[in-house]
Protein backbone atom coordinates (compact mmCIF):
# COMPACT_ATOMS: atom_id res chain seq x y z
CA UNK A 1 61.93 4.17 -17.41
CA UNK A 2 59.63 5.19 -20.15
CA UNK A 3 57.16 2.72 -19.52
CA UNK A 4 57.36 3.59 -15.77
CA UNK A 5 56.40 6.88 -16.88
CA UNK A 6 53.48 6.23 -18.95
CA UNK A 7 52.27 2.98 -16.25
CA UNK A 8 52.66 6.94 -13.82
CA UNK A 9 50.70 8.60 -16.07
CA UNK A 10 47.82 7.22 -16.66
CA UNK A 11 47.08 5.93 -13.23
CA UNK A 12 47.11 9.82 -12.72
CA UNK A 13 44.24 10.21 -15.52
CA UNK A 14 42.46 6.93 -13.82
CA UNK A 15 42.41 8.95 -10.62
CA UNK A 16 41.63 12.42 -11.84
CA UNK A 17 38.21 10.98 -13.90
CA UNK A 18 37.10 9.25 -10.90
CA UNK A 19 37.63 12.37 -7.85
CA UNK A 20 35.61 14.06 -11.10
CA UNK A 21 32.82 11.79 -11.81
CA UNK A 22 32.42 10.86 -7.84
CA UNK A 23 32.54 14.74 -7.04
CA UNK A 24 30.11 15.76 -9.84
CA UNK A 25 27.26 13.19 -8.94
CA UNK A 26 28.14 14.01 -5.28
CA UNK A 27 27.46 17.44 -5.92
CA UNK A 28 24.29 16.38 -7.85
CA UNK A 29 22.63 14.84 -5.16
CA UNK A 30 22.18 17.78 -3.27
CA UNK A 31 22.90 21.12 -5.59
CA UNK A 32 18.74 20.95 -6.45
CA UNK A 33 17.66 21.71 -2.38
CA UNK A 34 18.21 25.30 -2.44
CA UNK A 35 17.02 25.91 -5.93
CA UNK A 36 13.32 23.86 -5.66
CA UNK A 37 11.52 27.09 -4.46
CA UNK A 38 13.43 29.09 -7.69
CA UNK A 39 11.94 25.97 -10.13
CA UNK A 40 9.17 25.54 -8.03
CA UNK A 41 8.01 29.42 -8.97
CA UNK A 42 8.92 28.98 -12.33
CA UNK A 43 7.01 26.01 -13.48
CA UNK A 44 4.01 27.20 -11.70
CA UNK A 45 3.97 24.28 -8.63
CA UNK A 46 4.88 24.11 -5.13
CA UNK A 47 8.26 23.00 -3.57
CA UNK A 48 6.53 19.48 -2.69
CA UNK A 49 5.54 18.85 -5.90
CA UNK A 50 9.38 18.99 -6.89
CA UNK A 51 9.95 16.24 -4.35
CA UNK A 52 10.89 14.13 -7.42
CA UNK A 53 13.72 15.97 -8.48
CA UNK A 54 15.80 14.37 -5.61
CA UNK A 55 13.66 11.44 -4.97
CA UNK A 56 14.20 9.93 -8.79
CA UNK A 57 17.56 10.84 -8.46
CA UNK A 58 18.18 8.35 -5.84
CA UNK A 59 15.82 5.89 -7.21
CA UNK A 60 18.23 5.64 -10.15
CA UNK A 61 20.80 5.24 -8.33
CA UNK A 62 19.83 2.34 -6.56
CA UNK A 63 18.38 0.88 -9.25
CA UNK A 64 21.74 0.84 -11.13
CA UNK A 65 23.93 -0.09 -8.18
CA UNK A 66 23.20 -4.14 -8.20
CA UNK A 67 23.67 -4.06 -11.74
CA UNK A 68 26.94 -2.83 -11.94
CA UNK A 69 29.29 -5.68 -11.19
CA UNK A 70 27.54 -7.66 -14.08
CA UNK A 71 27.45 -4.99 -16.94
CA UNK A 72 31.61 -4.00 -16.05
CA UNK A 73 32.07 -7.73 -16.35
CA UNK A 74 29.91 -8.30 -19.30
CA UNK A 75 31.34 -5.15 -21.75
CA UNK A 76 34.46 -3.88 -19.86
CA UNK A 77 34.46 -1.00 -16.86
CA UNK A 78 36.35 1.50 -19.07
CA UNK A 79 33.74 1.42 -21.64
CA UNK A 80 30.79 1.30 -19.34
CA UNK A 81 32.35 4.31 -17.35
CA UNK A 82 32.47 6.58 -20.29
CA UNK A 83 28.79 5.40 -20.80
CA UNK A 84 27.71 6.25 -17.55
CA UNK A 85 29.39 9.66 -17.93
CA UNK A 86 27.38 10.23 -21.23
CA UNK A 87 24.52 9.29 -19.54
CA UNK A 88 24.75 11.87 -16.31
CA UNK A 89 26.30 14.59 -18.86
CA UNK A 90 23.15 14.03 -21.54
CA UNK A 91 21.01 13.79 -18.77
CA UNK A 92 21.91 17.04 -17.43
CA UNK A 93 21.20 18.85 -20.54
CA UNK A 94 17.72 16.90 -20.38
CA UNK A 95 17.30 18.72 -17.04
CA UNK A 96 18.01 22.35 -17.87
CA UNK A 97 15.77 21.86 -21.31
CA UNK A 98 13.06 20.68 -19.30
CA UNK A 99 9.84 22.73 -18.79
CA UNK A 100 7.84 20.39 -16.89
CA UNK A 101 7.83 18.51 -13.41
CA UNK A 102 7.46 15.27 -15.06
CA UNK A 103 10.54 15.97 -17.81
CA UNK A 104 12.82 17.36 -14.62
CA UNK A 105 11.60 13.91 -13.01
CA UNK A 106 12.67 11.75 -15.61
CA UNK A 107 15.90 13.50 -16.76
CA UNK A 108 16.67 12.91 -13.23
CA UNK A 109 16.03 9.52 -13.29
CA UNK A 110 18.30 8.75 -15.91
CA UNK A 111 21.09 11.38 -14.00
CA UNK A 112 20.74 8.91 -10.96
CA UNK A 113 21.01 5.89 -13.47
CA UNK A 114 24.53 7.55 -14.61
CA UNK A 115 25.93 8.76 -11.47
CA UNK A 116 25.42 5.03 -9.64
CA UNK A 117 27.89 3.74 -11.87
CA UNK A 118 30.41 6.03 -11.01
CA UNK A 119 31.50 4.66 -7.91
CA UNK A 120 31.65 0.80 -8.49
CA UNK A 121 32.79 1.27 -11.52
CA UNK A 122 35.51 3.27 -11.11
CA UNK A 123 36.19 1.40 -7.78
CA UNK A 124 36.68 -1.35 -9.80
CA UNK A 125 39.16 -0.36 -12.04
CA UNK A 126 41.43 1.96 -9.05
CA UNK A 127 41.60 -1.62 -7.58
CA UNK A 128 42.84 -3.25 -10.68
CA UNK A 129 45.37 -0.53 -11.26
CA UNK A 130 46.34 -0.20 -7.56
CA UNK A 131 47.99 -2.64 -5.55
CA UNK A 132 46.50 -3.68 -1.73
CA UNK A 133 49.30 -2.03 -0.16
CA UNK A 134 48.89 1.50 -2.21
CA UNK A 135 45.08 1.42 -1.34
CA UNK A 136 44.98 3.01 2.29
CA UNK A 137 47.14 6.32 1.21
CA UNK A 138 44.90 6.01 -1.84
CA UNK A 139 41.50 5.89 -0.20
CA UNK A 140 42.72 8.99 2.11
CA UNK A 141 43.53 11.41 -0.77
CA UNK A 142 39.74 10.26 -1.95
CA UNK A 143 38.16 11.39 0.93
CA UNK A 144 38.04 15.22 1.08
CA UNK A 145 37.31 15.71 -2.73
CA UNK A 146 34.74 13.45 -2.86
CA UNK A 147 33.37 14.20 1.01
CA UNK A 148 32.98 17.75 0.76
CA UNK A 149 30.77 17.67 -2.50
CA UNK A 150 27.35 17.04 -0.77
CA UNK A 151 28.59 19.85 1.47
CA UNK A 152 28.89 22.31 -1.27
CA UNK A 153 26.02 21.56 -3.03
CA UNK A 154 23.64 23.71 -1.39
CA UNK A 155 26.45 26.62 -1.37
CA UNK A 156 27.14 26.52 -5.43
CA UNK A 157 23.27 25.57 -5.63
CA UNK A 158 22.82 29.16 -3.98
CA UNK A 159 25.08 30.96 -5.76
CA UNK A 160 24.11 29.60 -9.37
CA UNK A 161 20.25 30.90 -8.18
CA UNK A 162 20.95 33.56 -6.84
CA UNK A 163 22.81 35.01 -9.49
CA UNK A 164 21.92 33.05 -13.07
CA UNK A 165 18.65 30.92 -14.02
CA UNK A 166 18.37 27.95 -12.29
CA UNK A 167 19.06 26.03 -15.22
CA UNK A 168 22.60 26.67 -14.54
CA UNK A 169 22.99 24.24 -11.63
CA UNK A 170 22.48 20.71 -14.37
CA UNK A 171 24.50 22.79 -16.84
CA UNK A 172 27.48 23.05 -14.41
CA UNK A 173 28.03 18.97 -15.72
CA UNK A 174 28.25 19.61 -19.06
CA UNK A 175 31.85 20.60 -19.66
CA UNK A 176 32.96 18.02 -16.64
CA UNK A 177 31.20 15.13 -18.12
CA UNK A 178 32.76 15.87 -21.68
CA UNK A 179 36.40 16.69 -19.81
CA UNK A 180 35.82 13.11 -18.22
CA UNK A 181 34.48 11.44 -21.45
CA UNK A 182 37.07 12.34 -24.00
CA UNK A 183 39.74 11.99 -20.83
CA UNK A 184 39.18 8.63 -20.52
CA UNK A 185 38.21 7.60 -23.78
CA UNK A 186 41.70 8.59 -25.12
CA UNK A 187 44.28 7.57 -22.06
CA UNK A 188 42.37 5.14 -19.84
CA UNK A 189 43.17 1.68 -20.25
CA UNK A 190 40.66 -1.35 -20.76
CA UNK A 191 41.55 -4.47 -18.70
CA UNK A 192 38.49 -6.84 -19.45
CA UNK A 193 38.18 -10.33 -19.33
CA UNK A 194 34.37 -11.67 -19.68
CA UNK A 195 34.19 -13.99 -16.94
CA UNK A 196 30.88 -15.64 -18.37
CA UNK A 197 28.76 -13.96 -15.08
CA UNK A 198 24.60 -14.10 -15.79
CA UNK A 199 22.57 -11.25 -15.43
CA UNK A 200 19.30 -12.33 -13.52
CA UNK A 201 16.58 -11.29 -15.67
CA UNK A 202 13.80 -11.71 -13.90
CA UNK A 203 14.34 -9.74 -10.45
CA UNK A 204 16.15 -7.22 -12.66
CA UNK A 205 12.61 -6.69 -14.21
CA UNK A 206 11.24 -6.73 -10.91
CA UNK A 207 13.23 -4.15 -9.20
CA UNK A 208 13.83 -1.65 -12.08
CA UNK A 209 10.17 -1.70 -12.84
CA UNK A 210 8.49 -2.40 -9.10
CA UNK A 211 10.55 -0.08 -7.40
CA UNK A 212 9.91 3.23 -9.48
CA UNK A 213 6.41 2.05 -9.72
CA UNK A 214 5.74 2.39 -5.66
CA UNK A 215 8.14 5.73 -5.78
CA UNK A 216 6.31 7.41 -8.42
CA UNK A 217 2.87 6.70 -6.43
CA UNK A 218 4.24 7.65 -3.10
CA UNK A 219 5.40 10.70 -4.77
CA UNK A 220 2.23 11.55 -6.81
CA UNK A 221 0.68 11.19 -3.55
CA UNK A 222 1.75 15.28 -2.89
CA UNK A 223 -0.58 16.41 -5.95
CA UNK A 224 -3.59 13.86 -4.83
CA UNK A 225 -5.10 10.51 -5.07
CA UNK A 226 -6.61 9.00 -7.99
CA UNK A 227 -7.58 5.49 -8.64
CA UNK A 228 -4.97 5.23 -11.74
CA UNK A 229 -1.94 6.51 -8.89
CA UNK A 230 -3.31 3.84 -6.58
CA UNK A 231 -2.89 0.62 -9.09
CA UNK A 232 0.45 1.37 -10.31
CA UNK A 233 1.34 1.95 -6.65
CA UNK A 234 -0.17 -1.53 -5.78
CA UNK A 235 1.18 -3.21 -8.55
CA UNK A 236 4.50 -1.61 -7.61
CA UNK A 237 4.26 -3.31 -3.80
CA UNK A 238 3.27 -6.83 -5.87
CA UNK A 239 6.37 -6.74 -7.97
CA UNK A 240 8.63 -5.35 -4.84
CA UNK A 241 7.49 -8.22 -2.45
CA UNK A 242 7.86 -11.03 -5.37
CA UNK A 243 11.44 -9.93 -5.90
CA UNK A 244 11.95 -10.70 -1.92
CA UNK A 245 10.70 -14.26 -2.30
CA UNK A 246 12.29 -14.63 -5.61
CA UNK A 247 15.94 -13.11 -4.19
CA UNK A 248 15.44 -15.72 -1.19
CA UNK A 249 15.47 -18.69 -3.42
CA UNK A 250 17.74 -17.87 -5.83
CA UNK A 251 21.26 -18.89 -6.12
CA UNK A 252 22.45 -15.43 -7.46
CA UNK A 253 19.79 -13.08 -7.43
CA UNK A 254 20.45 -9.00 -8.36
CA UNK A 255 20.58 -8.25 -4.23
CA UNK A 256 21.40 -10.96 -2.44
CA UNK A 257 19.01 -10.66 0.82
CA UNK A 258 20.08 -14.11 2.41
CA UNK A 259 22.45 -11.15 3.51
CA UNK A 260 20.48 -10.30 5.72
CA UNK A 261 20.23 -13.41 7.89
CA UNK A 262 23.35 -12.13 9.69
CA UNK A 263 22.11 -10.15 12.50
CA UNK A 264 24.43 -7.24 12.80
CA UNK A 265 24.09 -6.66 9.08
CA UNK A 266 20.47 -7.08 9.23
CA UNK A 267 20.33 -4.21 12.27
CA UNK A 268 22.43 -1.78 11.35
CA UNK A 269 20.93 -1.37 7.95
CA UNK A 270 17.63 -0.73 9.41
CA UNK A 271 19.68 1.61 11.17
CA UNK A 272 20.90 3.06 8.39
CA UNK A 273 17.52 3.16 6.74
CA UNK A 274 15.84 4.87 9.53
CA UNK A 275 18.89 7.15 9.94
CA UNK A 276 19.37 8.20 6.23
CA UNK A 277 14.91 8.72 6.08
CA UNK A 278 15.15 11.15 8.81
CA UNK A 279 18.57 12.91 7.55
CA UNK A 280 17.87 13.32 3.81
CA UNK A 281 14.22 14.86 4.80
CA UNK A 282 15.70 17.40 6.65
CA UNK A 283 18.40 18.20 4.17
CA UNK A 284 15.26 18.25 1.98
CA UNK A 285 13.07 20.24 3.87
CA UNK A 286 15.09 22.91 5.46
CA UNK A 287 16.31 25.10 2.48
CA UNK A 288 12.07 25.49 1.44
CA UNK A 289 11.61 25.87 5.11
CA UNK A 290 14.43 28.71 5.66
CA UNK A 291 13.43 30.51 2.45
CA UNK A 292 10.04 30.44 2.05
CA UNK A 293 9.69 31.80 5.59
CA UNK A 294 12.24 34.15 6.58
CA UNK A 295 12.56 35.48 2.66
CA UNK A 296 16.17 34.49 2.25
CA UNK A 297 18.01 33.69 -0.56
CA UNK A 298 18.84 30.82 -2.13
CA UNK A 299 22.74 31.79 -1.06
CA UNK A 300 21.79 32.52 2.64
CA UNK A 301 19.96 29.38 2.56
CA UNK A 302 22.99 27.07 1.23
CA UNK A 303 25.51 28.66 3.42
CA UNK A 304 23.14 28.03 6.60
CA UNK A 305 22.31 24.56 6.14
CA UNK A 306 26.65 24.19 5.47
CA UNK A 307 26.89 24.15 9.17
CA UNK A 308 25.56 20.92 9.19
CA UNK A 309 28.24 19.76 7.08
CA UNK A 310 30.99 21.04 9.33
CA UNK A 311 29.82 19.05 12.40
CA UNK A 312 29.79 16.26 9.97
CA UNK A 313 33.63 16.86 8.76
CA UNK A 314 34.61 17.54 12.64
CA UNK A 315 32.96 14.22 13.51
CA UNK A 316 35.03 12.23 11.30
CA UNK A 317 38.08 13.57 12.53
CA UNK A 318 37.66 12.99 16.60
CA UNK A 319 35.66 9.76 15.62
CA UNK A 320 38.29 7.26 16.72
CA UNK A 321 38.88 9.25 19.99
CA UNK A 322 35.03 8.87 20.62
CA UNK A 323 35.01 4.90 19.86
CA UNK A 324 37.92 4.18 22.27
CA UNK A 325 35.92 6.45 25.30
CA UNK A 326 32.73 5.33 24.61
CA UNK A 327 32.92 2.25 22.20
CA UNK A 328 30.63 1.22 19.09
CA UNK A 329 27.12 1.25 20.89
CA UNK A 330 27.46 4.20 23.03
CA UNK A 331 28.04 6.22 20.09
CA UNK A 332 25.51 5.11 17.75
CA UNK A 333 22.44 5.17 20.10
CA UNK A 334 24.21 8.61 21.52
CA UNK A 335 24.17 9.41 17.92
CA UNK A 336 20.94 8.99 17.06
CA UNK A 337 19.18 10.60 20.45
CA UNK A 338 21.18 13.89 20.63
CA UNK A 339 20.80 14.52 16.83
CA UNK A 340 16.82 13.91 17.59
CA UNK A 341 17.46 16.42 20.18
CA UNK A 342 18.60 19.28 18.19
CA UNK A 343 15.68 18.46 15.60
CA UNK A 344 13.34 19.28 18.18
CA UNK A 345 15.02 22.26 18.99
CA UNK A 346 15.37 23.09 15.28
CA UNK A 347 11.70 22.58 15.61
CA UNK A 348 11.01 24.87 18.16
CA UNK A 349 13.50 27.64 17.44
CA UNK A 350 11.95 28.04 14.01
CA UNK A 351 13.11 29.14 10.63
CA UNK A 352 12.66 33.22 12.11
CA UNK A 353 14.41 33.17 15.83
CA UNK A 354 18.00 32.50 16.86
CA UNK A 355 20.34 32.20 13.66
CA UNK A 356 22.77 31.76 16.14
CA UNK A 357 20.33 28.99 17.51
CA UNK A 358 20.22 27.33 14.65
CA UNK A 359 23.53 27.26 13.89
CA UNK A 360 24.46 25.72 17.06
CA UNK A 361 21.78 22.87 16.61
CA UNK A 362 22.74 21.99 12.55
CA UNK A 363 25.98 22.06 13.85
CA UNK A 364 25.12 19.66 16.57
CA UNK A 365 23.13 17.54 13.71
CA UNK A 366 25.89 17.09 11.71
CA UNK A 367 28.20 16.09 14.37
CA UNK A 368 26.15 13.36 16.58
CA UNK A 369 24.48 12.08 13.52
CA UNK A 370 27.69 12.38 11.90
CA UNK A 371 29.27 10.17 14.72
CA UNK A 372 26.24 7.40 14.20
CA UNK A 373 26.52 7.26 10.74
CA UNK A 374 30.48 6.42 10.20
CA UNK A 375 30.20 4.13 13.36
CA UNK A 376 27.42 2.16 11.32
CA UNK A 377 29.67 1.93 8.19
CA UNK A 378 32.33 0.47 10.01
CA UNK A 379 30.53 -1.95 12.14
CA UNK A 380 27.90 -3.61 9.50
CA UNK A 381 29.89 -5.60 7.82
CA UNK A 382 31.99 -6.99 10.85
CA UNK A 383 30.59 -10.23 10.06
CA UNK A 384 29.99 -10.52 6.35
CA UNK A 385 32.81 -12.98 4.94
CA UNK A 386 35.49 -11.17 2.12
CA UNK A 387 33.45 -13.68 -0.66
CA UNK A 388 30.14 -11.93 0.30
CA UNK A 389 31.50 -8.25 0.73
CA UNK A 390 30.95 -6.78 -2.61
CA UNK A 391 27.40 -7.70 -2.40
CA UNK A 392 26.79 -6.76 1.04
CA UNK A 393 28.32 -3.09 0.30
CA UNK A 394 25.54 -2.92 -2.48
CA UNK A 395 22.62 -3.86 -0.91
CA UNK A 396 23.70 -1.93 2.05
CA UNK A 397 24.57 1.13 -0.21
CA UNK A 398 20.73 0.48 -2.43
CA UNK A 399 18.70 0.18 1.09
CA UNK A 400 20.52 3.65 2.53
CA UNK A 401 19.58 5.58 -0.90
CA UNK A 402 16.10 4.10 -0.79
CA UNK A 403 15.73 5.14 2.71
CA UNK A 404 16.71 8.65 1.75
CA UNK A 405 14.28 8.53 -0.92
CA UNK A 406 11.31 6.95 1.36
CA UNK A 407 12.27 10.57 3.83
CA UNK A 408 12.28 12.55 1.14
CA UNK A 409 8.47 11.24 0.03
CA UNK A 410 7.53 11.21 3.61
CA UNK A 411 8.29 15.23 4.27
CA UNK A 412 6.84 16.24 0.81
CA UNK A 413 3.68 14.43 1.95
CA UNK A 414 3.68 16.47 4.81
CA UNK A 415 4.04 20.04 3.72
CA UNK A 416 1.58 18.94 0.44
CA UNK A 417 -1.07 18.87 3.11
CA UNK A 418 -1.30 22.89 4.25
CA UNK A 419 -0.01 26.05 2.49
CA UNK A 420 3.87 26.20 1.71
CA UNK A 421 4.28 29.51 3.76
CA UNK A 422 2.91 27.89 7.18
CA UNK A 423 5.98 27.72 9.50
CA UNK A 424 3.73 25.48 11.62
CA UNK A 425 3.48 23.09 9.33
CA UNK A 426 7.01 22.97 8.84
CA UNK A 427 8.01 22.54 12.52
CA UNK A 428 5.57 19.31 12.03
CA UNK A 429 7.29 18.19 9.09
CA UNK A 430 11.00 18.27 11.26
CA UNK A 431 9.10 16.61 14.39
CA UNK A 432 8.79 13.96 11.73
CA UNK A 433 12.29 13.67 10.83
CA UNK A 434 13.00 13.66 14.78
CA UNK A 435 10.60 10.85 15.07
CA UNK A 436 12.51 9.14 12.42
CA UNK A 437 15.77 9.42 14.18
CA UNK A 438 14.04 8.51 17.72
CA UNK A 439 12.70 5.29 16.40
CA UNK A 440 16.67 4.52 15.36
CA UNK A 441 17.96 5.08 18.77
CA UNK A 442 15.21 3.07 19.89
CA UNK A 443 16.13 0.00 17.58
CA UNK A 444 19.69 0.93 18.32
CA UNK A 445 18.42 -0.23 21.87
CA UNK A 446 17.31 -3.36 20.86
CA UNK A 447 19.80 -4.61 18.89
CA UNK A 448 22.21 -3.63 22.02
CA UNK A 449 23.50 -7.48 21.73
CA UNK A 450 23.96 -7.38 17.92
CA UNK A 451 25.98 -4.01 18.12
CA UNK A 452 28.00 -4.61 21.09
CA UNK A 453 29.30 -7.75 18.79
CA UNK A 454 31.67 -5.64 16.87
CA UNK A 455 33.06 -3.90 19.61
CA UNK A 456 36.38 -5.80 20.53
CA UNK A 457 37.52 -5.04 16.85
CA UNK A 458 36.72 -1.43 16.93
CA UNK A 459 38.22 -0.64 20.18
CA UNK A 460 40.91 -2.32 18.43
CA UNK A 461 41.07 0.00 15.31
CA UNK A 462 40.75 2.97 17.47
């Protein structure tokens, strides 16, 4: 009885540090939208400029992602856990000491580098400690905790700047990070067995270094061109398209594109590409947008753009209703055109007419886009065998952050190019992210034969 106890007890702890780590680099990804026009004002540079602070982020997340598997193998997940906690905690406090762009950029970096070990990491070791059949009720008590954390970011983003120095909202992670350190350090358990697994060297060099190369330019791009920017941004592409070749002919390369031979895979994460561009560079853009033109604060700001996140919880829960009257195609392309829709009405609303109006159409974003999204995570990897699906969910989780990223460059581009207060400008910049979304539903279209593939199963599941 006593060991059942303790065997009870710390699978509790196992699951407490995870829902903690997973909500606080949630939370992270999206605290920093309502609070760039606060920092921007502060270190003397426009909201554009800060396009970094989220772009970096994400950068380092997907940089870390394809590495994971090998360094919880090579030195044990409970150790490399507690790591990657130190990491995002230090990291943090890098963030609220920093008084420059290109500090906040790089303390970011190394957040993102952190907080993308959380999740396969801790995945990892919940599936070690958990048995198949204890998984399902397991993943459903994960959801909501770990869910609703983007949602709140822009909320406790608001109230932190409204009310205390913006520092506040990396400071937040200090005293979860050191809960979740000395937590696990003391009561979770270490199951590792090196199973002799090789890191690959050489396209780890060539991601980790080509990919932030070509980010960094694209992002510099906002301040300016310059000959310097320019090489390290070609150099950048060189080392990105030599990992593809090098990835294609190698037996177990850091993301395994061969992947994406399969065509459903191959579609849907375009999809999910195009989709998560479009999406993230309106989450981006809309909090600048909303405050810079109608004066409202950082609060206001997080609370409005929360809608969105609503029609995103409501779509999850009348999703399998939707799939059995419509089925897996329907609702993605449906998806991706209505949520275009309410962009363009977003668009030409503007940040200062209808609230109501708004509401209704970030409502109406969260919802259809909602409904594309989770219908896209359930049908890409329809085809990928069980041997192949841990490194299909990573390069399909690496190419959806990177996508984010690439929106998040393209939107900063766009409002780098007039003054900050122009709400013309910024109706341009969400025609863009419409655009985005259009050229989804369009490929949606296209791969109608790919899609449609999956759809026995998921009428199925519904």
């Amino acid at each position: 009885m006593k060991m059942d106890k303790k065997v009870k007890y710390q699978r509790r702890v196992l699951c407490t540090v995870y829902i903690l780590a997973m909500f606080m680099a949630a939370l992270d990804g999206t605290i920093v939208y309502v609070a760039l026009p606060s920092i921007a004002a502060e270190l003397g540079v426009t909201s554009a400029q800060l396009s970094g602070l989220t772009v970096w982020y994400l950068v380092g997340v997907s940089m870390i992602l394809p590495c994971a598997g090998y360094l919880g193998d090579r030195f044990g997940s409970k150790k490399m856990f507690i790591v990657s906690s130190l990491v995002f905690t230090f990291a943090s406090y890098m963030c609220a000491l920093a008084d420059s762009v290109s500090m906040l950029n790089i303390a970011r970096f190394f957040q993102g580098l952190g907080g993308g070990l959380f999740a396969p990491i801790g995945m990892a070791m919940i599936f070690r400690t958990f048995s198949i059949e204890e998984r399902p009720k397991l993943s459903r008590s994960f959801v909501i905790p770990i869910a609703i954390a983007p949602a709140l970011g822009p909320i406790i983003g608001g109230l932190i700047v409204t009310y205390l120095p913006w520092q506040w909202i990396f400071l937040i992670n200090i005293p979860i990070g050191l809960f979740i350190v000395i937590i696990g350090a003391l009561f979770l358990q270490e199951k590792h067995k090196y199973m002799g697994k090789k890191l690959d060297v050489k396209g780890f060099f060539l991601m980790v270094v080509g990919f932030p190369l070509f980010m960094y330019t694209l992002n510099k791009l906002t301040a300016g061109m310059s000959l310097p920017i320019i090489v390290l941004g070609i150099i950048g592409l060189v080392m990105i398209v030599t990992y593809v070749f090098h990835a294609l002919k190698t037996e177990h390369p850091l993301l395994n594109l061969k992947l994406l031979e399969e065509k459903t895979f191959k579609r849907i994460s375009m999809l999910s590409f195009l989709g998560a561009a479009g999406l993230q560079g309106f989450l981006y853009l809309f909090p600048i947008m909303y405050q810079y033109t109608t004066g409202a604060s950082p609060l206001k700001s997080g609370l409005t753009i929360f809608i969105e996140a609503i029609g995103l919880m409501v779509a999850s829960r009348v999703m399998p209703l939707t799939l059995k009257l419509l089925g897996v195609y329907r609702v993605i392309v449906y998806g991706f055109f209505l949520s275009s829709v309410f962009f363009l009405l977003i668009s030409w609303i503007g940040p200062t007419g209808s609230i109501i109006g708004l509401q209704i159409c970030l409502f109406g974003i969260g919802l259809t886009l909602g409904h594309a999204v989770i219908a896209m995570q359930y049908t890409a990897f329809h085809h990928i065998n069980k041997e192949k699906m841990s490194q299909a969910t990573t390069l399909f989780n690496v190419q959806n952050r990177l996508g984010a990223a690439m929106g998040i460059v393209i939107i900063s581009l766009i409002i780098s190019l007039f003054s900050i207060e122009n709400e013309q400008l910024y109706q341009i910049a969400i025609i863009s992210c419409a655009v985005l979304l259009l050229a989804a539903g369009l490929f949606a279209i296209n791969s109608q034969t790919a899609i449609k593939s999956t759809s026995p199963k998921m009428k199925k599941a519904s």
